[in-house]
N, C-alpha and C. Protein backbone atom coordinates (compact mmCIF):
# COMPACT_ATOMS: atom_id res chain seq x y z
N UNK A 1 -7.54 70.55 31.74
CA UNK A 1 -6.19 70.86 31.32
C UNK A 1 -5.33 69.60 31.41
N UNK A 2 -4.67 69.02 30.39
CA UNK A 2 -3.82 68.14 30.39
C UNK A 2 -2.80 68.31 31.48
N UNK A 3 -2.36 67.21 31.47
CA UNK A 3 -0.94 67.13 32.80
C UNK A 3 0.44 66.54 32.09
N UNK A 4 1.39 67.63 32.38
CA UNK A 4 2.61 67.14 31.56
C UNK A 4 3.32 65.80 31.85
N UNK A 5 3.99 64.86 31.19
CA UNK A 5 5.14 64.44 31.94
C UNK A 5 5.78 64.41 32.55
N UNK A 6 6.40 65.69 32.47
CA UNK A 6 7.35 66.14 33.49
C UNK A 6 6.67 66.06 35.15
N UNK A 7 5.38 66.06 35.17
CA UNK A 7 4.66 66.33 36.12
C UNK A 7 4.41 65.17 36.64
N UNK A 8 4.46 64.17 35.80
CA UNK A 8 3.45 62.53 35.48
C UNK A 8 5.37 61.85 36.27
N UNK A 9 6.09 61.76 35.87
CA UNK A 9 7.50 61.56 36.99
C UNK A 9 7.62 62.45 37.79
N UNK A 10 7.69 63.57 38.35
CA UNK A 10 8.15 64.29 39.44
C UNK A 10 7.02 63.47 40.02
N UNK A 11 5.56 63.37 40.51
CA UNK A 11 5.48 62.44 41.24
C UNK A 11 5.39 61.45 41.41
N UNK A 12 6.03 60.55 40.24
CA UNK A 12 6.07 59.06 40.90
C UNK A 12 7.17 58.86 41.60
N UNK A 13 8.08 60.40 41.24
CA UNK A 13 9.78 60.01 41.68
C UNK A 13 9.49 60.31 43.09
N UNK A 14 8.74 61.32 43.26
CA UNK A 14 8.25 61.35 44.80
C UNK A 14 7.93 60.31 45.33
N UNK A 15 7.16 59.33 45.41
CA UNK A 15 6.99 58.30 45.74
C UNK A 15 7.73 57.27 45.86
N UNK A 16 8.76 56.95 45.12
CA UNK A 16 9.50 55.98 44.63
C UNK A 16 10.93 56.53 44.14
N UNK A 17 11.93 57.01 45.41
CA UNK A 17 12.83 57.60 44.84
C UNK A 17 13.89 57.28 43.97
N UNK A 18 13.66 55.76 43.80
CA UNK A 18 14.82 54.87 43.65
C UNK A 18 14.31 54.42 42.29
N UNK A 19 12.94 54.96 41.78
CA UNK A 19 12.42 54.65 40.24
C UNK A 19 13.01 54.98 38.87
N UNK A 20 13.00 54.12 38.31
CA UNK A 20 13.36 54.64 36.65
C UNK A 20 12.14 54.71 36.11
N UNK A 21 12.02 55.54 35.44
CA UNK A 21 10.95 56.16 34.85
C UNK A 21 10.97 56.86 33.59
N UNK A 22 10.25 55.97 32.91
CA UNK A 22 9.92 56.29 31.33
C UNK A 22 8.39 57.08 31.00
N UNK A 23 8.44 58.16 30.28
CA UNK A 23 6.88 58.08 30.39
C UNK A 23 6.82 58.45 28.61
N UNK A 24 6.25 58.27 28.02
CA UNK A 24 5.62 58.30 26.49
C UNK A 24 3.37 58.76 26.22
N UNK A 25 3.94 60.29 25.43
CA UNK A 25 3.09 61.08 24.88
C UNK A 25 2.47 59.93 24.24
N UNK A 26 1.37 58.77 24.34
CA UNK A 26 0.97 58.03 23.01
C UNK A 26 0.40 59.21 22.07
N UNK A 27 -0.27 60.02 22.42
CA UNK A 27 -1.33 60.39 21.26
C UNK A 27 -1.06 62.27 20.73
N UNK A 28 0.44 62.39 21.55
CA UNK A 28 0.82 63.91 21.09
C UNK A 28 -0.50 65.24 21.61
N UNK A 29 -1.02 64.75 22.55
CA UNK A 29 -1.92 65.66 23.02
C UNK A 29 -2.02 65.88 24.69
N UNK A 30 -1.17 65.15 25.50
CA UNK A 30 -0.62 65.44 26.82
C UNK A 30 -1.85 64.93 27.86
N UNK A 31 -2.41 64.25 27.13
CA UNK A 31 -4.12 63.44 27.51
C UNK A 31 -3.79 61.77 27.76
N UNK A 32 -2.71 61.10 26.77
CA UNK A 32 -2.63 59.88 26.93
C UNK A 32 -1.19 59.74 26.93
N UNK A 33 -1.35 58.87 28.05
CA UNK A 33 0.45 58.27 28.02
C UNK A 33 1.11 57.04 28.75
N UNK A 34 1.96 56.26 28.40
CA UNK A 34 2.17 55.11 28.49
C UNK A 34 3.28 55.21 29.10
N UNK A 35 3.65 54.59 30.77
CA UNK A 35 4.65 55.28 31.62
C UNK A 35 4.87 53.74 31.88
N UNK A 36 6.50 53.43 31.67
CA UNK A 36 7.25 52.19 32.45
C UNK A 36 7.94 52.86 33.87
N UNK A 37 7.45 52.07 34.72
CA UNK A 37 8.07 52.23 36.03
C UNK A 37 8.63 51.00 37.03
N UNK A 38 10.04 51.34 37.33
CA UNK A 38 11.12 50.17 37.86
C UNK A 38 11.04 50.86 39.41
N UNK A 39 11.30 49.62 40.14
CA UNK A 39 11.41 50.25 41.54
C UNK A 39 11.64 49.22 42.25
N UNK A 40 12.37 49.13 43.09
CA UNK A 40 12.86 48.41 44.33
C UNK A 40 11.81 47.95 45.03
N UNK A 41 10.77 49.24 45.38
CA UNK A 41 9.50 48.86 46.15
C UNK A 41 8.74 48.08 46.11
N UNK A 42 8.72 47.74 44.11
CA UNK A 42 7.85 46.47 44.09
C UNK A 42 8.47 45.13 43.85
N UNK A 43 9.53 45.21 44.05
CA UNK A 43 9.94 43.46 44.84
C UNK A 43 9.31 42.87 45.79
N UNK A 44 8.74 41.47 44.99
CA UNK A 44 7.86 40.97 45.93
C UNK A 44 6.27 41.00 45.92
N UNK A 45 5.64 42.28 45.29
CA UNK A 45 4.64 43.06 45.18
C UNK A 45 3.66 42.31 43.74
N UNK A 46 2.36 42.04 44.11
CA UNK A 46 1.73 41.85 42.70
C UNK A 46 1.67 43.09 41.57
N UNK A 47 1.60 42.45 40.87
CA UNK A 47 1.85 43.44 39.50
C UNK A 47 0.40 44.19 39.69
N UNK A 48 -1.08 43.68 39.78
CA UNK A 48 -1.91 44.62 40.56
C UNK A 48 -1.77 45.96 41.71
N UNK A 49 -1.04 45.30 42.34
CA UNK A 49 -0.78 46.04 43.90
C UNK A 49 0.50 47.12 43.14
N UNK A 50 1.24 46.65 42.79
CA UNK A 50 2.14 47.87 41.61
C UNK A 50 1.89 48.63 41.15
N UNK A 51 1.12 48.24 40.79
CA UNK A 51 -0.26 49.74 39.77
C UNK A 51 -0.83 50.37 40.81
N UNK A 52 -1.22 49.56 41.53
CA UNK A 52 -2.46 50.29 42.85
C UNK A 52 -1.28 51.73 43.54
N UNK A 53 0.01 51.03 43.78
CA UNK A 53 0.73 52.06 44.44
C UNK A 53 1.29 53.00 43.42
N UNK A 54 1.35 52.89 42.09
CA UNK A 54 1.29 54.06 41.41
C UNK A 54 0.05 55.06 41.08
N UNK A 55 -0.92 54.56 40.98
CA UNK A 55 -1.63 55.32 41.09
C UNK A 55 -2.51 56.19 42.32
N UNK A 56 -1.87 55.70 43.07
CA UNK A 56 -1.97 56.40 44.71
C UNK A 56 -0.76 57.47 44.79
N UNK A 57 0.39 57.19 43.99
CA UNK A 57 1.53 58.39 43.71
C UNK A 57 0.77 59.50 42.90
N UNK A 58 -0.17 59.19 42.06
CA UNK A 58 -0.29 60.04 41.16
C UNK A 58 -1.99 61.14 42.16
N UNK A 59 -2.10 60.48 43.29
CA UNK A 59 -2.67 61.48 44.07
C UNK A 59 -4.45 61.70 43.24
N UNK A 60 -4.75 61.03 42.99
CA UNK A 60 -6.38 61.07 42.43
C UNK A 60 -6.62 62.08 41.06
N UNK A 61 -5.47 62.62 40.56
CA UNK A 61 -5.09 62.53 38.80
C UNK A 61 -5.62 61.68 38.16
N UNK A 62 -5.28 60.86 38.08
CA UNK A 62 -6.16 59.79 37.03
C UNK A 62 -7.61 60.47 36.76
N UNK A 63 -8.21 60.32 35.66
CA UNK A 63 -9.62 60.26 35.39
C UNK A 63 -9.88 61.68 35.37
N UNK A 64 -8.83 62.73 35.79
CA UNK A 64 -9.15 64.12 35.55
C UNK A 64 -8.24 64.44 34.97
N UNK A 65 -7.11 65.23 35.45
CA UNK A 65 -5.93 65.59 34.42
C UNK A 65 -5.11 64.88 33.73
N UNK A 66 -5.03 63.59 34.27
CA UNK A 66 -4.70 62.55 33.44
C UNK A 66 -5.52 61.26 32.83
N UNK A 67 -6.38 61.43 31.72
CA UNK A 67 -7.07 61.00 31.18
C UNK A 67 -6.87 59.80 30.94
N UNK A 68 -5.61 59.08 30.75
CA UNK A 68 -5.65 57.52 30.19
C UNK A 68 -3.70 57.77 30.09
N UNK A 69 -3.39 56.46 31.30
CA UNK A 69 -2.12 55.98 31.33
C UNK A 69 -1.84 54.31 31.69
N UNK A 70 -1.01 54.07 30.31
CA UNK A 70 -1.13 52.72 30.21
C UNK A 70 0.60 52.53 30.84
N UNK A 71 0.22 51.52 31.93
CA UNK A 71 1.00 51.07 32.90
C UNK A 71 1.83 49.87 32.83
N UNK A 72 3.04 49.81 32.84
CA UNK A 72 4.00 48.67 33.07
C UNK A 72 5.32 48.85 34.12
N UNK A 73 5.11 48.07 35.07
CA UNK A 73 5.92 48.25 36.67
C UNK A 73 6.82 46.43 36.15
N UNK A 74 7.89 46.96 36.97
CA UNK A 74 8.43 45.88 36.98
C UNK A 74 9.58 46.36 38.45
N UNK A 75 9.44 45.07 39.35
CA UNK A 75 10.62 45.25 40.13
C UNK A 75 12.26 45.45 39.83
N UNK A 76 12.83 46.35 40.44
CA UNK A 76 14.57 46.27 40.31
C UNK A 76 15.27 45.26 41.03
């Protein structure tokens, strides 16, 4: 079963309360999506290690209900 957006920010906002968060349907099927995420937290932080802590927000999703999310973090 696909995983909504709405679902794909409620927990990164969990994680990162202070995030702006964009997320984009690429392929209109709730399978692929391309999420910009801003955050205070990663000031300082490699752009690796950025990703690493988003996808530790997203709780081991990846690769099951969320099939393919293309990632861009940038510090606030």
């Amino acid at each position: 079963m696909p995983m909504p957006a709405p679902a794909i920010e409620a927990m990164i906002k969990t994680a990162f309360p202070d995030a702006v968060v964009e997320i984009i349907d690429l392929a209109g099927d709730g399978d692929h999506y391309a999420a910009t995420v801003s955050s205070a937290s990663f000031q300082g932080v490699s752009r690796v290690k950025q990703h690493q802590m988003v996808y530790a927000a997203l709780k081991g999703k990846m690769g099951g209900e969320l099939h393919a999310l293309q990632l861009n973090t940038h510090a606030l």
